[in-house]
PDB file of N, CA and C in Angstrom:
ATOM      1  N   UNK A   1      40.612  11.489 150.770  1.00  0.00           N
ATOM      2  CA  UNK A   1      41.282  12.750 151.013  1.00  0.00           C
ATOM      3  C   UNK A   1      42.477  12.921 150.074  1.00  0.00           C
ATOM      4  N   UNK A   2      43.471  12.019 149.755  1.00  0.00           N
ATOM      5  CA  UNK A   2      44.727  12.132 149.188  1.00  0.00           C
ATOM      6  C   UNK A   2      44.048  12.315 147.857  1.00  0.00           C
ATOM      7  N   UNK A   3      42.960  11.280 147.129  1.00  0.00           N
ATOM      8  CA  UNK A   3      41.980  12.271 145.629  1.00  0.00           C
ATOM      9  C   UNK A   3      42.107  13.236 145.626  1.00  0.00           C
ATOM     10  N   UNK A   4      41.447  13.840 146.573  1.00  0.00           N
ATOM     11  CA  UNK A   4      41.078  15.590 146.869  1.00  0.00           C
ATOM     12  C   UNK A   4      42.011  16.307 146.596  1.00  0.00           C
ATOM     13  N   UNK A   5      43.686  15.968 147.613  1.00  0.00           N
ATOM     14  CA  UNK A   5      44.951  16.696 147.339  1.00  0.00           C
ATOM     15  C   UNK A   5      45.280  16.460 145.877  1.00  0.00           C
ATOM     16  N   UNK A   6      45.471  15.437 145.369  1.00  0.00           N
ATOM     17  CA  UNK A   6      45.685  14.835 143.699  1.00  0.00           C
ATOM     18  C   UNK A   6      45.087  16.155 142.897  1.00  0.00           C
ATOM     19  N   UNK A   7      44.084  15.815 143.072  1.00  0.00           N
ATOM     20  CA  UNK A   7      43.298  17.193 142.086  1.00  0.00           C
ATOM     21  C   UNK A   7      43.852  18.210 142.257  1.00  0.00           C
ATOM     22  N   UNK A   8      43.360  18.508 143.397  1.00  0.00           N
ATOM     23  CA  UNK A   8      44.754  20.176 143.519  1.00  0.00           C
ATOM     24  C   UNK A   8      45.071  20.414 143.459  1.00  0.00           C
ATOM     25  N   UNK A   9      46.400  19.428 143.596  1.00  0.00           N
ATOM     26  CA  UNK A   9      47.733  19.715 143.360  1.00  0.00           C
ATOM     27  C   UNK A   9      48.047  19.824 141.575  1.00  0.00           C
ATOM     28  N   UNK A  10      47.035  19.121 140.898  1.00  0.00           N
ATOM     29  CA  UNK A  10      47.368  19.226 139.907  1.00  0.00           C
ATOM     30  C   UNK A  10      46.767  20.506 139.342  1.00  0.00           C
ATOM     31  N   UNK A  11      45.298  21.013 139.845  1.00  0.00           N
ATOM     32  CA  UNK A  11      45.074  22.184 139.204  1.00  0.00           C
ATOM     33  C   UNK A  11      46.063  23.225 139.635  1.00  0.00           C
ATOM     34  N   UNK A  12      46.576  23.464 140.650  1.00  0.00           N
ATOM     35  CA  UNK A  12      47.761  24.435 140.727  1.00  0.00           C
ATOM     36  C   UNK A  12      48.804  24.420 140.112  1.00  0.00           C
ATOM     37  N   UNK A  13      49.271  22.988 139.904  1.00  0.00           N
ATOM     38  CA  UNK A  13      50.623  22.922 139.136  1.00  0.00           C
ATOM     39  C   UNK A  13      49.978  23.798 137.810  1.00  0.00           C
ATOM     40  N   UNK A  14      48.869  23.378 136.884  1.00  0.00           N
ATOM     41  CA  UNK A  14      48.243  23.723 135.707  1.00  0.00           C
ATOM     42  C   UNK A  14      48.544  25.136 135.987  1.00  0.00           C
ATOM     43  N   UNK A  15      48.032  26.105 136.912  1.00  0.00           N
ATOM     44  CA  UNK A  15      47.782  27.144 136.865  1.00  0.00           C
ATOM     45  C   UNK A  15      48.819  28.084 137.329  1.00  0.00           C
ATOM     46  N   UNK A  16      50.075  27.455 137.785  1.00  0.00           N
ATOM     47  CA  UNK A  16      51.361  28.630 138.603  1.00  0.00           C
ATOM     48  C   UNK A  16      52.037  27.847 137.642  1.00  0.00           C
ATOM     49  N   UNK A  17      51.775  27.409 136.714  1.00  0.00           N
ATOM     50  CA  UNK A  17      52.949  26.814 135.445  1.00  0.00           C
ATOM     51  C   UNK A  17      53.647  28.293 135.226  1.00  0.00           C
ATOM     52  N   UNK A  18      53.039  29.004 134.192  1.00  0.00           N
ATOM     53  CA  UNK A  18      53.875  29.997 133.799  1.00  0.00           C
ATOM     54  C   UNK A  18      54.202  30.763 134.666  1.00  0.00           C
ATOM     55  N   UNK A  19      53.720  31.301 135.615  1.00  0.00           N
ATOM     56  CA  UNK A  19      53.604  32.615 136.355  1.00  0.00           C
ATOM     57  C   UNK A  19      55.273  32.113 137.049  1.00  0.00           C
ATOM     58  N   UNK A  20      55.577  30.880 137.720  1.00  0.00           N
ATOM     59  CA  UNK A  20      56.643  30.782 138.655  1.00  0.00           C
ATOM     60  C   UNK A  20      57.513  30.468 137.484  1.00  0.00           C
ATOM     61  N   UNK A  21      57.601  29.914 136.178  1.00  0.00           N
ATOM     62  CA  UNK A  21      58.390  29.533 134.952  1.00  0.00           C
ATOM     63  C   UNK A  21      58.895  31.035 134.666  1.00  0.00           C
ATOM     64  N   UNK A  22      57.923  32.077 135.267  1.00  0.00           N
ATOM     65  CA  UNK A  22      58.474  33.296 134.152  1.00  0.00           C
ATOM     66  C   UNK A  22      59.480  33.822 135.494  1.00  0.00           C
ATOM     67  N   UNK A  23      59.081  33.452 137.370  1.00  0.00           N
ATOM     68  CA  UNK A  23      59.584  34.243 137.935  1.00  0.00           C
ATOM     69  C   UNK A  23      61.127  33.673 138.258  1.00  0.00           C
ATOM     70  N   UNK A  24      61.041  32.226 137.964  1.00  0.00           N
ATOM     71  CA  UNK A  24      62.491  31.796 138.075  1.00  0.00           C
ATOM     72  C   UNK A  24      63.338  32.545 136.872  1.00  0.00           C
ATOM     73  N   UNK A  25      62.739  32.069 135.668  1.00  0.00           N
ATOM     74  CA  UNK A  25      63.918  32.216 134.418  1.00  0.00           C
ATOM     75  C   UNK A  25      64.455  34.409 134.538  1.00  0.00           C
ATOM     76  N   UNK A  26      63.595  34.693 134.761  1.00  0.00           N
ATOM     77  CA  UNK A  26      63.687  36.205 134.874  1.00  0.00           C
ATOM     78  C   UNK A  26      64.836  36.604 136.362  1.00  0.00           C
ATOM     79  N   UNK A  27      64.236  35.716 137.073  1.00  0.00           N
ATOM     80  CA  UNK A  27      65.379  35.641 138.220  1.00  0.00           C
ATOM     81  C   UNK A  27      66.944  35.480 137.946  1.00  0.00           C
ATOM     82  N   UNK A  28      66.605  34.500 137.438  1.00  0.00           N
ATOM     83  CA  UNK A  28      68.286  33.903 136.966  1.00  0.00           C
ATOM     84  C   UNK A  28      69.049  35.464 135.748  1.00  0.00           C
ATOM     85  N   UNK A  29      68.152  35.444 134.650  1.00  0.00           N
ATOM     86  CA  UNK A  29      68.197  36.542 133.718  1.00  0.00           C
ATOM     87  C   UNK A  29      69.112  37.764 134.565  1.00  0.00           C
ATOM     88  N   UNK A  30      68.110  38.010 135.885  1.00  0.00           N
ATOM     89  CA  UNK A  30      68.697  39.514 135.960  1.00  0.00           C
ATOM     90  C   UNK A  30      69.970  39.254 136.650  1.00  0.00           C
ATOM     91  N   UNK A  31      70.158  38.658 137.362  1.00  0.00           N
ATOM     92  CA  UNK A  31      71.562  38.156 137.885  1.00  0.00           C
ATOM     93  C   UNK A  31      72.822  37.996 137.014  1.00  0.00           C
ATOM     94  N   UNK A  32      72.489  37.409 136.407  1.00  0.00           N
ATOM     95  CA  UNK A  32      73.510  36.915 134.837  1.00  0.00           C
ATOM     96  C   UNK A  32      73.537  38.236 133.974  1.00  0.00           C
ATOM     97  N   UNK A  33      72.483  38.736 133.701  1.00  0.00           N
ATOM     98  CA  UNK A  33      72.679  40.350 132.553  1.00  0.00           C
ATOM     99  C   UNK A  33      73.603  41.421 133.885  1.00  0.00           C
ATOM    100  N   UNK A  34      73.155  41.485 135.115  1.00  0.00           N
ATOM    101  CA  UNK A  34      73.497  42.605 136.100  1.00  0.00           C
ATOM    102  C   UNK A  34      74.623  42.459 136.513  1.00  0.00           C
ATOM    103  N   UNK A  35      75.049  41.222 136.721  1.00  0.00           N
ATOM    104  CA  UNK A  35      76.701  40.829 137.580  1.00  0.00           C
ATOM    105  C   UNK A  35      77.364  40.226 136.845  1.00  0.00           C
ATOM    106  N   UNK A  36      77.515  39.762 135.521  1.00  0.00           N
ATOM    107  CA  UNK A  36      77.718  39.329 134.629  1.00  0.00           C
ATOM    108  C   UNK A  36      78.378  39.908 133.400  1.00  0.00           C
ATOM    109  N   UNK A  37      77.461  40.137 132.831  1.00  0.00           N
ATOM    110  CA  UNK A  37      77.438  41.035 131.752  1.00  0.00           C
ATOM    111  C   UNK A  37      77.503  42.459 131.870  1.00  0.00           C
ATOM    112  N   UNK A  38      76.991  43.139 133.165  1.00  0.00           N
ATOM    113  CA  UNK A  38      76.981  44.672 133.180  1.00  0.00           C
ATOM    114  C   UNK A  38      75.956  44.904 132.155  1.00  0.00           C
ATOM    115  N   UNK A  39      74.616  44.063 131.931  1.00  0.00           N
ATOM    116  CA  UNK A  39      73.685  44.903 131.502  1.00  0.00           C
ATOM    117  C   UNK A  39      72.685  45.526 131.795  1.00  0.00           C
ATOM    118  N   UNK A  40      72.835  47.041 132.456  1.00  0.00           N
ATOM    119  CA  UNK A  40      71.730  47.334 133.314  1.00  0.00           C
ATOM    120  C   UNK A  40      70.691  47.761 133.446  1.00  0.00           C
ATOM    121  N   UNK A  41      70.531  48.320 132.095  1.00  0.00           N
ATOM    122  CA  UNK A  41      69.191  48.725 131.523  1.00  0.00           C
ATOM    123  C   UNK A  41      68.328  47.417 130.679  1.00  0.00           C
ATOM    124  N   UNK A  42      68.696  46.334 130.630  1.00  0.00           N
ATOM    125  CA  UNK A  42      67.985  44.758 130.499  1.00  0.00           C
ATOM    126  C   UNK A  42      67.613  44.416 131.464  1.00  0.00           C
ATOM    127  N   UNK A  43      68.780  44.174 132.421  1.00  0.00           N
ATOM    128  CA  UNK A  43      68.491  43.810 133.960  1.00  0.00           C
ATOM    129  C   UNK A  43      67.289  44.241 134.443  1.00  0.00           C
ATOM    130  N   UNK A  44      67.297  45.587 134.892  1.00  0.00           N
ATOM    131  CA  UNK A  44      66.445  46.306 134.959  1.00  0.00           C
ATOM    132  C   UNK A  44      64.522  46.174 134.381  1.00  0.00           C
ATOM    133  N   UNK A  45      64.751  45.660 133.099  1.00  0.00           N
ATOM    134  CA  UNK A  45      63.183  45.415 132.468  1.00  0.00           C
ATOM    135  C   UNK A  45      63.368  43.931 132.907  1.00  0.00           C
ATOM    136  N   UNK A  46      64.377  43.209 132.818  1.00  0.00           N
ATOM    137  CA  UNK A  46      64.004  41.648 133.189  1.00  0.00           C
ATOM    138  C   UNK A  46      63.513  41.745 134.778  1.00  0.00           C
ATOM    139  N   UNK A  47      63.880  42.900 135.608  1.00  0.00           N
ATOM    140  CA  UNK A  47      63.608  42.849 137.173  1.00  0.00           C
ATOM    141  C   UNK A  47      61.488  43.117 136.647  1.00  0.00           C
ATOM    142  N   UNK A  48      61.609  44.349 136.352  1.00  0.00           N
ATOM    143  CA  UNK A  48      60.262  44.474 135.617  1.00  0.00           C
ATOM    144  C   UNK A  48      58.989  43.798 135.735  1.00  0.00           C
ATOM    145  N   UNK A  49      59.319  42.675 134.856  1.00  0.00           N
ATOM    146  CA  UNK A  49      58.869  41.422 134.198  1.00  0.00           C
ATOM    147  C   UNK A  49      59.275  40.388 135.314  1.00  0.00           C
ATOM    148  N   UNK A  50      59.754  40.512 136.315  1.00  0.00           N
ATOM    149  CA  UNK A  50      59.600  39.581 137.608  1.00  0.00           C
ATOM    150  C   UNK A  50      59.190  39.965 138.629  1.00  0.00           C
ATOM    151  N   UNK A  51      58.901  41.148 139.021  1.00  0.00           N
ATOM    152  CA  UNK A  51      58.065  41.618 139.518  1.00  0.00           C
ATOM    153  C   UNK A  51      56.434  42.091 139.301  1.00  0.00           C
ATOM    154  N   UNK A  52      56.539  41.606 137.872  1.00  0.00           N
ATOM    155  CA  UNK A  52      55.080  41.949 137.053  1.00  0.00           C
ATOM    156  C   UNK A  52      54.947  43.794 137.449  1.00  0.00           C
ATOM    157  N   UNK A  53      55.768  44.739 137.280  1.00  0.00           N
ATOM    158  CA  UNK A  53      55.668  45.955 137.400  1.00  0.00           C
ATOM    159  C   UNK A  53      55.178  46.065 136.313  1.00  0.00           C
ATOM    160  N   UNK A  54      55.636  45.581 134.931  1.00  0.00           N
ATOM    161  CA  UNK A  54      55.588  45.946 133.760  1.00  0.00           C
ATOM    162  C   UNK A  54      53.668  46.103 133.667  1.00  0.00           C
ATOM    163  N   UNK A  55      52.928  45.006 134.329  1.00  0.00           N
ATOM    164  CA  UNK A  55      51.817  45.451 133.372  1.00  0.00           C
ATOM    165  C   UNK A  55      50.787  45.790 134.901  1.00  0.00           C
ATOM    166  N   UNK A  56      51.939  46.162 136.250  1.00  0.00           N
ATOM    167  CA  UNK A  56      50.712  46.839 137.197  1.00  0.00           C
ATOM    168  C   UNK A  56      50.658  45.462 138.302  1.00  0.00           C
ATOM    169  N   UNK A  57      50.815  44.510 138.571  1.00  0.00           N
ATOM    170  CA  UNK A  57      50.579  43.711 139.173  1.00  0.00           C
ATOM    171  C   UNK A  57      52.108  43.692 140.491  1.00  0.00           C
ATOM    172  N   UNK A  58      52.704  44.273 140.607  1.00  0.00           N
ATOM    173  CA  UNK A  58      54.236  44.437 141.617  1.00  0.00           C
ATOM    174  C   UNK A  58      53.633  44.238 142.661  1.00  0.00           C
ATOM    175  N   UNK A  59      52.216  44.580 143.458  1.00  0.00           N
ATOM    176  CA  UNK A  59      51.578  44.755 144.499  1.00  0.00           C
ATOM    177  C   UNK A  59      51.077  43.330 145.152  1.00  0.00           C
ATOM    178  N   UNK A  60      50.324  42.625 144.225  1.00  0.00           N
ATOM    179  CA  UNK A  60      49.947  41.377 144.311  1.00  0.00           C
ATOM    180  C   UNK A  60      50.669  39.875 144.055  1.00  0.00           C
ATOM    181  N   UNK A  61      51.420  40.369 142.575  1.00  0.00           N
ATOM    182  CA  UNK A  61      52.231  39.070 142.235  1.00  0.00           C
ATOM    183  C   UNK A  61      53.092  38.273 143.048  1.00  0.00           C
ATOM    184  N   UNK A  62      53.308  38.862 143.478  1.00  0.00           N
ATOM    185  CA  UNK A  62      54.849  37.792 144.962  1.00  0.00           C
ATOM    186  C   UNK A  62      53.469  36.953 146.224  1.00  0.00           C
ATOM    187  N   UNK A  63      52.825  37.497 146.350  1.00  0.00           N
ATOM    188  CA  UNK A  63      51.816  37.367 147.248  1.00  0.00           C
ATOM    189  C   UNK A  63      51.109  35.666 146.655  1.00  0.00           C
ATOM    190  N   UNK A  64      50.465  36.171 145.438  1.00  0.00           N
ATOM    191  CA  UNK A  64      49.861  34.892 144.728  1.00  0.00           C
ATOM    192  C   UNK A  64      50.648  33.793 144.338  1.00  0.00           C
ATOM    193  N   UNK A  65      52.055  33.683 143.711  1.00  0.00           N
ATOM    194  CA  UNK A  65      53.059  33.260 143.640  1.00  0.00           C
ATOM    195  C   UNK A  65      52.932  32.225 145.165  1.00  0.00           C
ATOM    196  N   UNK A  66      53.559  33.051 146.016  1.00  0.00           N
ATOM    197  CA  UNK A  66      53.766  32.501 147.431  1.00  0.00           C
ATOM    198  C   UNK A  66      52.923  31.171 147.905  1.00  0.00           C
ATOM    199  N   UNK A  67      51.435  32.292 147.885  1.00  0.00           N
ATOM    200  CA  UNK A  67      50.237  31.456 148.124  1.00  0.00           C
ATOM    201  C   UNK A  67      50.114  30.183 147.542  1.00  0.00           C
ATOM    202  N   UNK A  68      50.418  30.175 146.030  1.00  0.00           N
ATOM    203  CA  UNK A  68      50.570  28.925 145.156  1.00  0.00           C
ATOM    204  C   UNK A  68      51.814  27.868 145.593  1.00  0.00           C
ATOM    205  N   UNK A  69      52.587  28.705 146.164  1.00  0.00           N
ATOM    206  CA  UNK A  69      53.783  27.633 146.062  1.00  0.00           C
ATOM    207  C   UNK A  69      53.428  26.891 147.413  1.00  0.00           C
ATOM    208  N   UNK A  70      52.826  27.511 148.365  1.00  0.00           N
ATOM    209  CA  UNK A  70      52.539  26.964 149.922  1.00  0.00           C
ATOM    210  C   UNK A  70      51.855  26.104 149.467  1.00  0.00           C
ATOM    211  N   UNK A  71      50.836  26.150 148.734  1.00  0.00           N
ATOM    212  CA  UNK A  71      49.394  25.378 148.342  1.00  0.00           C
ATOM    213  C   UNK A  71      50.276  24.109 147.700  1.00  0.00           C
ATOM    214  N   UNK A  72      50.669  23.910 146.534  1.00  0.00           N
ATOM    215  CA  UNK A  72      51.639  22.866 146.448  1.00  0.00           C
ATOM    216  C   UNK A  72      52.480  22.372 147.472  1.00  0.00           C
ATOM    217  N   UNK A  73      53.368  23.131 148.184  1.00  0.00           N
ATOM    218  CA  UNK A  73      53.928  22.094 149.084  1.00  0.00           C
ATOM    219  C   UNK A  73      53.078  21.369 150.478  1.00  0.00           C
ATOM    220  N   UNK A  74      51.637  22.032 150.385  1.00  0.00           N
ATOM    221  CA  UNK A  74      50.854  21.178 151.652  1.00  0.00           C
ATOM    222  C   UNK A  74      50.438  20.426 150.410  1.00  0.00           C
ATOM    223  N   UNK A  75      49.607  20.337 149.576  1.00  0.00           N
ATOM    224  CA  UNK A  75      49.479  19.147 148.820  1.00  0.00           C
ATOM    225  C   UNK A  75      49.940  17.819 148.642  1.00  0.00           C
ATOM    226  N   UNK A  76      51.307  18.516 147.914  1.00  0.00           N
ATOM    227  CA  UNK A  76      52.843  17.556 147.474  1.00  0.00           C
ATOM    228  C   UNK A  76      52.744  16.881 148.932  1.00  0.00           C
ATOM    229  N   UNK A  77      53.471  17.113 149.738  1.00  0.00           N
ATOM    230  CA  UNK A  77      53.795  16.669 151.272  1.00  0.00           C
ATOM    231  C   UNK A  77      52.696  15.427 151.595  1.00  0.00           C
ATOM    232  N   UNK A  78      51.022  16.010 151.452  1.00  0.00           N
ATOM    233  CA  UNK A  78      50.351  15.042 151.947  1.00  0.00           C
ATOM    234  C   UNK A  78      50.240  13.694 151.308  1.00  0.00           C
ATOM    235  N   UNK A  79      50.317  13.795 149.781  1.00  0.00           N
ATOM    236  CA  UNK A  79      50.415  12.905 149.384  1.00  0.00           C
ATOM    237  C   UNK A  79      51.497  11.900 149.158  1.00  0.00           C
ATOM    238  N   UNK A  80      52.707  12.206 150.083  1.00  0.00           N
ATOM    239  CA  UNK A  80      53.775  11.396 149.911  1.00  0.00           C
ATOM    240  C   UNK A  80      53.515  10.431 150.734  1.00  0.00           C
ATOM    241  N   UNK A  81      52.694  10.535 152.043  1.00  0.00           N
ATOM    242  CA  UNK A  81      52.185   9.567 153.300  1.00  0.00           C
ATOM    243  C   UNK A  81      53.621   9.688 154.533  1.00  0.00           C
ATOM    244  N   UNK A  82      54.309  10.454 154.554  1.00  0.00           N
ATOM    245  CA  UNK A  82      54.895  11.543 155.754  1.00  0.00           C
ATOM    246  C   UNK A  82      53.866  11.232 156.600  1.00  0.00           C
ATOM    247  N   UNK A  83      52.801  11.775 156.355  1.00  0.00           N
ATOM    248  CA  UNK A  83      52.147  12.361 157.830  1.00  0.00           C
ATOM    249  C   UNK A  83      50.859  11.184 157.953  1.00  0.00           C
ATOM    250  N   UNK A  84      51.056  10.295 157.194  1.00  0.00           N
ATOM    251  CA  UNK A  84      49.831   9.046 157.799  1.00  0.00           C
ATOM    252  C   UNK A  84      50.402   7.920 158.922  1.00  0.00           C
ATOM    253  N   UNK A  85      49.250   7.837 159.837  1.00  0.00           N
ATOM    254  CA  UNK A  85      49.378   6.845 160.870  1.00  0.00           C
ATOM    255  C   UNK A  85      50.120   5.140 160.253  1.00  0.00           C
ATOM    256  N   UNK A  86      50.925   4.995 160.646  1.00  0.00           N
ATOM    257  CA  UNK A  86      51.645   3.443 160.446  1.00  0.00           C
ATOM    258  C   UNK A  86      50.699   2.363 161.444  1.00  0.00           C
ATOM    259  N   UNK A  87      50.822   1.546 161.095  1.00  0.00           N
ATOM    260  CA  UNK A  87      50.149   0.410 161.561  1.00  0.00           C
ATOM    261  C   UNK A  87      51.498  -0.279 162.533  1.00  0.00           C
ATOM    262  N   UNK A  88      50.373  -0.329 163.481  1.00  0.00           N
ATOM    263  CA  UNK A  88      51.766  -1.344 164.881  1.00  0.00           C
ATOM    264  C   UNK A  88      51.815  -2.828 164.106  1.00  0.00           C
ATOM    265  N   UNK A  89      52.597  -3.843 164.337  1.00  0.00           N
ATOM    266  CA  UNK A  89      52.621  -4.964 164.323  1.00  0.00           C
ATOM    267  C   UNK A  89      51.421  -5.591 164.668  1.00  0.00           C
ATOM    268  N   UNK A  90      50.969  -5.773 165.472  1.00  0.00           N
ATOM    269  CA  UNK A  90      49.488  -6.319 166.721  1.00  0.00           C
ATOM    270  C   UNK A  90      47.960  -5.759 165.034  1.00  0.00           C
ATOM    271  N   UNK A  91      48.009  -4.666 164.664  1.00  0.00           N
ATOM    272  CA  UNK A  91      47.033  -4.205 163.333  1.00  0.00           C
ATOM    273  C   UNK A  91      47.565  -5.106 162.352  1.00  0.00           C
ATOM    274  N   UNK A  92      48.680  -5.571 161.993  1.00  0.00           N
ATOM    275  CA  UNK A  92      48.892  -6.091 161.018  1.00  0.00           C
ATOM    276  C   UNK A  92      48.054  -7.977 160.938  1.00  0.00           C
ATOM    277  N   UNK A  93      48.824  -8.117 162.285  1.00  0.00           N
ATOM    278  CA  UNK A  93      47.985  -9.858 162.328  1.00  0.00           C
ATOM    279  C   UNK A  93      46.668 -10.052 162.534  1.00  0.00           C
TER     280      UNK A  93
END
């Protein structure tokens, strides 16, 4: 079972690489150009481009994002062994 999560976890990491790389750095971006700098027509296209408005996707993107990041943290989690049965003393001898 923990194989199974391994794989997964790694094809997701592979595949929400950019998508969450673009929604952090764009995050930070509009904060820093908007309260910062007072740039609000940047701000503004960097909000854009983190919301994926820019090419039509505002509807779905936070959704898939989400989905991916849940999917990694049940992965991540299982394979740390958190949630596996310990052996009593009495199993060990």
């Amino acid at each position: 079972m923990i194989r199974f999560f391994r794989k997964y976890h790694r094809w997701l990491a592979v595949a929400l690489c950019l998508p969450l790389i673009s929604t952090v750095l764009t995050g930070m971006g509009f904060t820093i150009f908007d309260e910062w700098f007072h740039q609000e027509r940047f701000a503004h296209f960097l909000l854009e481009i983190h919301t994926m408005k820019i090419i039509g996707l505002d509807e779905i993107f936070p959704v898939l994002n989400g989905l991916g990041l849940v999917g990694l943290l049940i992965t991540g989690l299982s394979m740390t062994g958190l949630f596996r049965k310990r052996r009593s003393l009495n199993e060990i001898r």
